[in-house]
C-alpha atoms as a PDB file:
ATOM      1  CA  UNK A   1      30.433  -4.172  46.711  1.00  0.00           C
ATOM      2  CA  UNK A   2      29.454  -2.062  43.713  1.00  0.00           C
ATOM      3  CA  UNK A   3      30.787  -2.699  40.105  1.00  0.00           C
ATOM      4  CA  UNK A   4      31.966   0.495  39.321  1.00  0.00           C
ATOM      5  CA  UNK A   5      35.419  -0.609  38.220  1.00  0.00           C
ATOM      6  CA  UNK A   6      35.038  -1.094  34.272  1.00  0.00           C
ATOM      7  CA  UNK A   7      36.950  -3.435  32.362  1.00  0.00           C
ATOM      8  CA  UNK A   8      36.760  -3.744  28.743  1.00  0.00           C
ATOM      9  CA  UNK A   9      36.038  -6.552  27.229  1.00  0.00           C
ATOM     10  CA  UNK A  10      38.292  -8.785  24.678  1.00  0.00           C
ATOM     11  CA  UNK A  11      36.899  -8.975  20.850  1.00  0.00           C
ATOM     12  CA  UNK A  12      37.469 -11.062  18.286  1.00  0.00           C
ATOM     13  CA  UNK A  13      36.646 -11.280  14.140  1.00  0.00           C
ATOM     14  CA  UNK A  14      36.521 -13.769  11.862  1.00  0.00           C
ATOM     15  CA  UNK A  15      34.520 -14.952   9.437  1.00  0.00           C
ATOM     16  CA  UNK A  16      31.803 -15.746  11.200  1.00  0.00           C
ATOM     17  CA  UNK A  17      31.538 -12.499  12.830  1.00  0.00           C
ATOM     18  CA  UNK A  18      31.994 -10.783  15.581  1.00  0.00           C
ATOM     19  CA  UNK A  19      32.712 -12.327  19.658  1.00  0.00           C
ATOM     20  CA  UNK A  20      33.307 -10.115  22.791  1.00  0.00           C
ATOM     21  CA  UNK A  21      35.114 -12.751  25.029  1.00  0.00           C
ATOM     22  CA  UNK A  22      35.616 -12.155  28.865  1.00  0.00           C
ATOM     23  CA  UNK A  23      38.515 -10.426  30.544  1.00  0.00           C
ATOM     24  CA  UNK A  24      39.438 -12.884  32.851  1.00  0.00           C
ATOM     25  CA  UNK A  25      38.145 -15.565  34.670  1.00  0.00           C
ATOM     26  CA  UNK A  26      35.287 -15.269  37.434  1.00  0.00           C
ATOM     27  CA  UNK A  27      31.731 -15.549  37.154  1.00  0.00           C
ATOM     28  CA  UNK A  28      29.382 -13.334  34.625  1.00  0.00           C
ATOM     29  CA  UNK A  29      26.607 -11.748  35.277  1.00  0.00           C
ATOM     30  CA  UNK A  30      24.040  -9.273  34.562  1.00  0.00           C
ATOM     31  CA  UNK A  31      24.181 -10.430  30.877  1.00  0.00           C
ATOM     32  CA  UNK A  32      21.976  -8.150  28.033  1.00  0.00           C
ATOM     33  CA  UNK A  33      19.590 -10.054  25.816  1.00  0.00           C
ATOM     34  CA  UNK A  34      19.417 -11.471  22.521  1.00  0.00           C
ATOM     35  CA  UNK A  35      18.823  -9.036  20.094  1.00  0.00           C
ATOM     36  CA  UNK A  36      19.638  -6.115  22.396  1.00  0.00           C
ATOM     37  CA  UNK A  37      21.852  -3.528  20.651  1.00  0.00           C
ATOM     38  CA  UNK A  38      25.756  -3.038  21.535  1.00  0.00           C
ATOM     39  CA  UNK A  39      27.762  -0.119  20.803  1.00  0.00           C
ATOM     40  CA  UNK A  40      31.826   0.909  22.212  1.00  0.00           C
ATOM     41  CA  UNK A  41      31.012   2.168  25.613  1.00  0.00           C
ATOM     42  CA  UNK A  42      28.130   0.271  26.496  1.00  0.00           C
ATOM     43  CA  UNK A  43      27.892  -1.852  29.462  1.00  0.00           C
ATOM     44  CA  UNK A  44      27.826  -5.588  28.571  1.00  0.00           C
ATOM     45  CA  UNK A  45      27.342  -7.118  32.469  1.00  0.00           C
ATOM     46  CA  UNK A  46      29.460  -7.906  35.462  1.00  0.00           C
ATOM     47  CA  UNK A  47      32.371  -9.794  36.068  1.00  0.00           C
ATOM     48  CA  UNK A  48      33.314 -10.794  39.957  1.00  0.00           C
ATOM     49  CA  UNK A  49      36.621 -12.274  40.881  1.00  0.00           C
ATOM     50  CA  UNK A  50      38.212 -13.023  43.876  1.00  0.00           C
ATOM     51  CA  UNK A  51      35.147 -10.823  45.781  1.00  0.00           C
ATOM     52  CA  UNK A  52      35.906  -7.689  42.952  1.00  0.00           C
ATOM     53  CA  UNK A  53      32.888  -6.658  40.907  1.00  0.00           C
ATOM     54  CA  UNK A  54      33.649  -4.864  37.110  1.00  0.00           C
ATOM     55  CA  UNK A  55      31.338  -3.744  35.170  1.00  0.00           C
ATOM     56  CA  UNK A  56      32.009  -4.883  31.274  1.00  0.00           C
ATOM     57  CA  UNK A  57      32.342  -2.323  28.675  1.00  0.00           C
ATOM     58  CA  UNK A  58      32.319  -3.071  24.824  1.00  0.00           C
ATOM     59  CA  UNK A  59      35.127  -2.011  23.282  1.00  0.00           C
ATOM     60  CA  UNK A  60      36.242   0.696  20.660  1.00  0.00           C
ATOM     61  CA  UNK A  61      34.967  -0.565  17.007  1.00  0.00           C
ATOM     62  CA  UNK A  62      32.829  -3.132  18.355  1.00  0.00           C
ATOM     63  CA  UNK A  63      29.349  -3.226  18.114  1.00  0.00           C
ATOM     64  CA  UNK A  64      25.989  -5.180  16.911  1.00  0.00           C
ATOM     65  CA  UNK A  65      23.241  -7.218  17.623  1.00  0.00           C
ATOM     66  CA  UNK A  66      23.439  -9.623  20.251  1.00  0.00           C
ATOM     67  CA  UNK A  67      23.111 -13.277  18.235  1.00  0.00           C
ATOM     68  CA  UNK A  68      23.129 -15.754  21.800  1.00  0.00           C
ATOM     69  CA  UNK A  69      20.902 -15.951  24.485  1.00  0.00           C
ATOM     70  CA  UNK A  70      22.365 -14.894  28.057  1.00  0.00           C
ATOM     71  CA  UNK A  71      23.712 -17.825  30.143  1.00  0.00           C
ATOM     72  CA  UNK A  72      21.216 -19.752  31.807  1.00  0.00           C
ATOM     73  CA  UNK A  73      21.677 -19.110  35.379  1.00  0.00           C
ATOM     74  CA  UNK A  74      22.225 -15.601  36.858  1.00  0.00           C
ATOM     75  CA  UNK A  75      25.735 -15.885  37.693  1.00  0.00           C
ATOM     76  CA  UNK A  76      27.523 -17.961  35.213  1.00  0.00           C
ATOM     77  CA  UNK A  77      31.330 -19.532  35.349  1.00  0.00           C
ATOM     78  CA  UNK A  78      33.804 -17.859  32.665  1.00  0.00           C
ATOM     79  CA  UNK A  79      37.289 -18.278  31.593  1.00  0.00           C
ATOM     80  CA  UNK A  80      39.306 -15.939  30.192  1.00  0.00           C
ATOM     81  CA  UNK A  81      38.810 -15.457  26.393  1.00  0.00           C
ATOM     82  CA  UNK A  82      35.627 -17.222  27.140  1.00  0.00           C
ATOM     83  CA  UNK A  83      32.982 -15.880  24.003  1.00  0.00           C
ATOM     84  CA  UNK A  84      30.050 -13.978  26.414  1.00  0.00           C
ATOM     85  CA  UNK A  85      28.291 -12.429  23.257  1.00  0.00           C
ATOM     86  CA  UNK A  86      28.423 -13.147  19.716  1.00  0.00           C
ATOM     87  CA  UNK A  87      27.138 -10.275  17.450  1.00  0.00           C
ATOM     88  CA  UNK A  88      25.435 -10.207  14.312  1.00  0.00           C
ATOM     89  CA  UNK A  89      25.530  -6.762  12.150  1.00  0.00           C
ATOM     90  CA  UNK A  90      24.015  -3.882  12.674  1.00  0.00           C
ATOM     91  CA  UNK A  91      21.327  -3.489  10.177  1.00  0.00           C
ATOM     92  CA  UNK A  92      19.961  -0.317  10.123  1.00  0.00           C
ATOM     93  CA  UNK A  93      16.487  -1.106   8.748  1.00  0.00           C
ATOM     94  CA  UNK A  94      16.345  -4.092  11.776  1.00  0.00           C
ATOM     95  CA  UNK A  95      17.742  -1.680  14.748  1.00  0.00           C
ATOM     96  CA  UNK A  96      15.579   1.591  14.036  1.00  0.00           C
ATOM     97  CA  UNK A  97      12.542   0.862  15.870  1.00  0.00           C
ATOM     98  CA  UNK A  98       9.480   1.239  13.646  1.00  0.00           C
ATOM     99  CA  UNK A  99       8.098   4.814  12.237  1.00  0.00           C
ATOM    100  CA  UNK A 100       5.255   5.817  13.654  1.00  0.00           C
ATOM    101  CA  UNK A 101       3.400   8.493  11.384  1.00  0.00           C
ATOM    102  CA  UNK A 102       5.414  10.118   8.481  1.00  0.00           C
ATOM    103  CA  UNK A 103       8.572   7.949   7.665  1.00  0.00           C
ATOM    104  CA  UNK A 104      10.596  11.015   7.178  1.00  0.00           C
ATOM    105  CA  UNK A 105      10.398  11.819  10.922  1.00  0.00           C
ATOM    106  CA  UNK A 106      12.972  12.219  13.479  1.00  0.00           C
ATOM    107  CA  UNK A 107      13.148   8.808  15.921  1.00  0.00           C
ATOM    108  CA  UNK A 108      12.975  12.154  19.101  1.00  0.00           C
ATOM    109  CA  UNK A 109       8.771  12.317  17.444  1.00  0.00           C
ATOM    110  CA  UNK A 110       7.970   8.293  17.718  1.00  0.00           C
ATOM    111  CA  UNK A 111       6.536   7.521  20.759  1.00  0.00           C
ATOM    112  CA  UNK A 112       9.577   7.437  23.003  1.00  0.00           C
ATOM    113  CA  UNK A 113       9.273   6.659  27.113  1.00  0.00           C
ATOM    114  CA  UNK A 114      12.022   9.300  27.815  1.00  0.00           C
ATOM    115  CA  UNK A 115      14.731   9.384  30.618  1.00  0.00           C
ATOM    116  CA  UNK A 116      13.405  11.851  33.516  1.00  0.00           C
ATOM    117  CA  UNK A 117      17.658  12.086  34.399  1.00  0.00           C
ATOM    118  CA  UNK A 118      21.001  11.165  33.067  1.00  0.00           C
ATOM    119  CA  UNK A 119      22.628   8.112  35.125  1.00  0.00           C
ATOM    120  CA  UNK A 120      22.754   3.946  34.588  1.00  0.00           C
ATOM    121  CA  UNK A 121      18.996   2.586  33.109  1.00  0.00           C
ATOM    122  CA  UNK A 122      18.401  -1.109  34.928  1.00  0.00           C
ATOM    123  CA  UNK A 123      15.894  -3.122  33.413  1.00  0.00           C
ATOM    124  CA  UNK A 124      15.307  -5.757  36.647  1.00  0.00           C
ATOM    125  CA  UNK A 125      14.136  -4.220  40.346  1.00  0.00           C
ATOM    126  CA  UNK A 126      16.983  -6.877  41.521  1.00  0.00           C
ATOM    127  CA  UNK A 127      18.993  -9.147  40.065  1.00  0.00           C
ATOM    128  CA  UNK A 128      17.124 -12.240  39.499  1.00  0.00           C
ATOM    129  CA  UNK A 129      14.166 -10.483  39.099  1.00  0.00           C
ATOM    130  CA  UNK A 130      11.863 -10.482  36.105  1.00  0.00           C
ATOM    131  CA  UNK A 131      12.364  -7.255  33.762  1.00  0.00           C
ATOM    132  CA  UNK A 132      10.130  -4.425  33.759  1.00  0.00           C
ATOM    133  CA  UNK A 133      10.555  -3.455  30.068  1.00  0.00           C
ATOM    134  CA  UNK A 134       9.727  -6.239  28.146  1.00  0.00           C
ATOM    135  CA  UNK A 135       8.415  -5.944  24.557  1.00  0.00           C
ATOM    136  CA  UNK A 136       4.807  -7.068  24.742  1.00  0.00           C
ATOM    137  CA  UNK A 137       4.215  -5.586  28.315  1.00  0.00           C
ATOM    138  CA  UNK A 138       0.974  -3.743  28.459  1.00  0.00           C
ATOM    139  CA  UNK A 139       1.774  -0.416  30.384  1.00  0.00           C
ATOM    140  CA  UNK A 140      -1.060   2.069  32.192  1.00  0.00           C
ATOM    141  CA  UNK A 141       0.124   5.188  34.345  1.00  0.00           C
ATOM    142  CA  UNK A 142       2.368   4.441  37.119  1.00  0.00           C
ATOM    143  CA  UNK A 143       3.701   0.986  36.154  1.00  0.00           C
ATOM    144  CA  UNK A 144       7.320   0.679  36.714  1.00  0.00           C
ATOM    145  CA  UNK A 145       9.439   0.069  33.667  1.00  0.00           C
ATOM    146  CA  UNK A 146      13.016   0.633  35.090  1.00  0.00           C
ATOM    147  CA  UNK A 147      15.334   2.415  37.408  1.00  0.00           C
ATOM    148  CA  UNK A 148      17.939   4.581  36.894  1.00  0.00           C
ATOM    149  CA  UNK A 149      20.960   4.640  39.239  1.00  0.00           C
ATOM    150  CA  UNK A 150      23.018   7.549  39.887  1.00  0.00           C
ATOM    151  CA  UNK A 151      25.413   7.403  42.639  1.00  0.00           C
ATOM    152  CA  UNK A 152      24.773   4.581  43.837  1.00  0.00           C
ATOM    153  CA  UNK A 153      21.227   5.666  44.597  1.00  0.00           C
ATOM    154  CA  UNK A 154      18.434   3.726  42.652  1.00  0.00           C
ATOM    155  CA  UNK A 155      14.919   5.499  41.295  1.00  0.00           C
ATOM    156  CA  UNK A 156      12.161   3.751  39.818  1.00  0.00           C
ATOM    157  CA  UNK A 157      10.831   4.986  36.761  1.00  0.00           C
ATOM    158  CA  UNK A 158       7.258   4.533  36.136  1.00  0.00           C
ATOM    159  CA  UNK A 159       5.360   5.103  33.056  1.00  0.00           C
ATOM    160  CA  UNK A 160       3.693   8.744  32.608  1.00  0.00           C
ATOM    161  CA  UNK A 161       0.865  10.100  29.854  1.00  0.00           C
ATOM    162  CA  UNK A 162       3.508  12.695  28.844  1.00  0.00           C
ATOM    163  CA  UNK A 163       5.026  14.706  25.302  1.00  0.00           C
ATOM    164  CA  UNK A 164       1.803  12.889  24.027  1.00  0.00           C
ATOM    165  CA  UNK A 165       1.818   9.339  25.163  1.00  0.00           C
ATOM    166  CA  UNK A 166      -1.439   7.595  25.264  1.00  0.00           C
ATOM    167  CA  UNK A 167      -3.076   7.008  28.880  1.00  0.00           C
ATOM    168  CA  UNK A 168      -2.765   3.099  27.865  1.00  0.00           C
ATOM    169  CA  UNK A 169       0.317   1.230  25.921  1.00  0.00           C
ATOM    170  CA  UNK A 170       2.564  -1.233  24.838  1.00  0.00           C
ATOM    171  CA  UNK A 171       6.134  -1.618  24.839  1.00  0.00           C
ATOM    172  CA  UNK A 172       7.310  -2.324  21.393  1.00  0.00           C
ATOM    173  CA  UNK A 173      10.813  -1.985  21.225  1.00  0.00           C
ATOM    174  CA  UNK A 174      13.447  -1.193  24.316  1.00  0.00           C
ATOM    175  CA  UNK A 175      15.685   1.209  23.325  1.00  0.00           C
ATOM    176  CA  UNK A 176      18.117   1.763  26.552  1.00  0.00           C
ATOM    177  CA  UNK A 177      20.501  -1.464  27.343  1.00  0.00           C
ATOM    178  CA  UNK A 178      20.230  -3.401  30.584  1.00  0.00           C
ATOM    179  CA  UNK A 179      23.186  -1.392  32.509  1.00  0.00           C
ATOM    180  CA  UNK A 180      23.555   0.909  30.025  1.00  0.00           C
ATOM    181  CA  UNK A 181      24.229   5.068  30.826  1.00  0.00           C
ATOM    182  CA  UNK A 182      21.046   6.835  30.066  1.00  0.00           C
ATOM    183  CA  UNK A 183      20.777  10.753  29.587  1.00  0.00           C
ATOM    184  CA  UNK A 184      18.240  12.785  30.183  1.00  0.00           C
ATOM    185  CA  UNK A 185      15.194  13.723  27.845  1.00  0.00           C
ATOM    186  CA  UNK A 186      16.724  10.868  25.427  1.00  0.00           C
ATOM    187  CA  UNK A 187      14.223   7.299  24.494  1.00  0.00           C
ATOM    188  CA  UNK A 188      14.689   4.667  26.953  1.00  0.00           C
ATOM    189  CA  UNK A 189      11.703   3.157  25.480  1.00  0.00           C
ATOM    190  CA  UNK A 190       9.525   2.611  22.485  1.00  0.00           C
ATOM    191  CA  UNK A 191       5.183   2.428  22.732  1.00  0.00           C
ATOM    192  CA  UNK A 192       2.476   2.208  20.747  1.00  0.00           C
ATOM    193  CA  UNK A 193      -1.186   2.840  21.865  1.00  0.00           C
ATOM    194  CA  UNK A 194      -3.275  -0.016  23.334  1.00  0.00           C
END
């Protein structure tokens, strides 16, 4: 069964910050990151009760920098109001990936991996699996960094010399969330030459 059903998720503030706490009780999945970035719309994982999957969506006026780690298995137990991410705030300086060239250009000139369509950007091949985007990875033509589902219908996106990327590279920051909607043309993906 697919999680198309979306959900929003519960936040709360204090002083401490910023918690997006689970919807109800079942067991969470599909979790982002630390420091991945979170904005109102985005997709935040998966929670299945009772056999129904539903996709987690951040909710209006809440966003950041994921502070935790995910949970440590793939499928963890939740309660309702249960904290699944605590965020730190969104520094501007910290979440712009790096300048490359001129600091007064555009983040469209870096050296942005770009979506080839609009649809959902997955980071793993399968759940469980080990994902193809992280920073660090070393990246030639052809090496898959991603799919993007539309319709229920999954393509693999692979890394192309294009709009001036080197032949050879490195993934320095990822730009598009695990889950997250995608659209076409826009940076799923930050390199730098290798």
């Amino acid at each position: 069964m697919s999680a198309d059903e979306p959900i929003e998720m519960l936040q709360e503030r204090d002083a401490r910050g910023l918690r997006l706490l689970s919807p109800g009780v079942g067991w969470f999945s599909a979790a982002l990151a630390q420091g991945e970035l979170l904005g109102p719309g985005h997709a935040g994982g998966v929670l299945s009760t009772l056999g129904r999957r539903r996709r987690l969506i951040v909710p209006e006026g809440a966003s950041g920098i994921v502070r935790n780690p995910p949970p440590a298995r793939l499928r963890a137990a939740v309660a309702y109001g249960e904290v699944l991410y605590e965020l730190g705030a969104l520094n501007v300086a910290e979440a712009l990936p790096e300048r490359v060239g001129d600091a007064a250009s555009s983040a469209d000139e870096e050296l942005g991996v770009r979506a080839p369509q609009t649809g959902r950007f997955w980071h793993r091949s399968a759940p469980g699996e080990a994902s193809l985007c992280e920073v660090g990875r070393e990246l030639e033509i052809g090496t898959p960094i991603g799919l993007i589902e539309v319709m229920k219908t999954f393509t693999q996106v692979v890394y192309r010399a294009e709009r001036g990327l080197p032949t050879r590279a490195r993934i320095v920051r990822v730009i598009a969330p695990d889950g997250g909607d995608v659209h076409e043309g826009k940076p799923l993906l930050i390199v730098a030459a290798r």
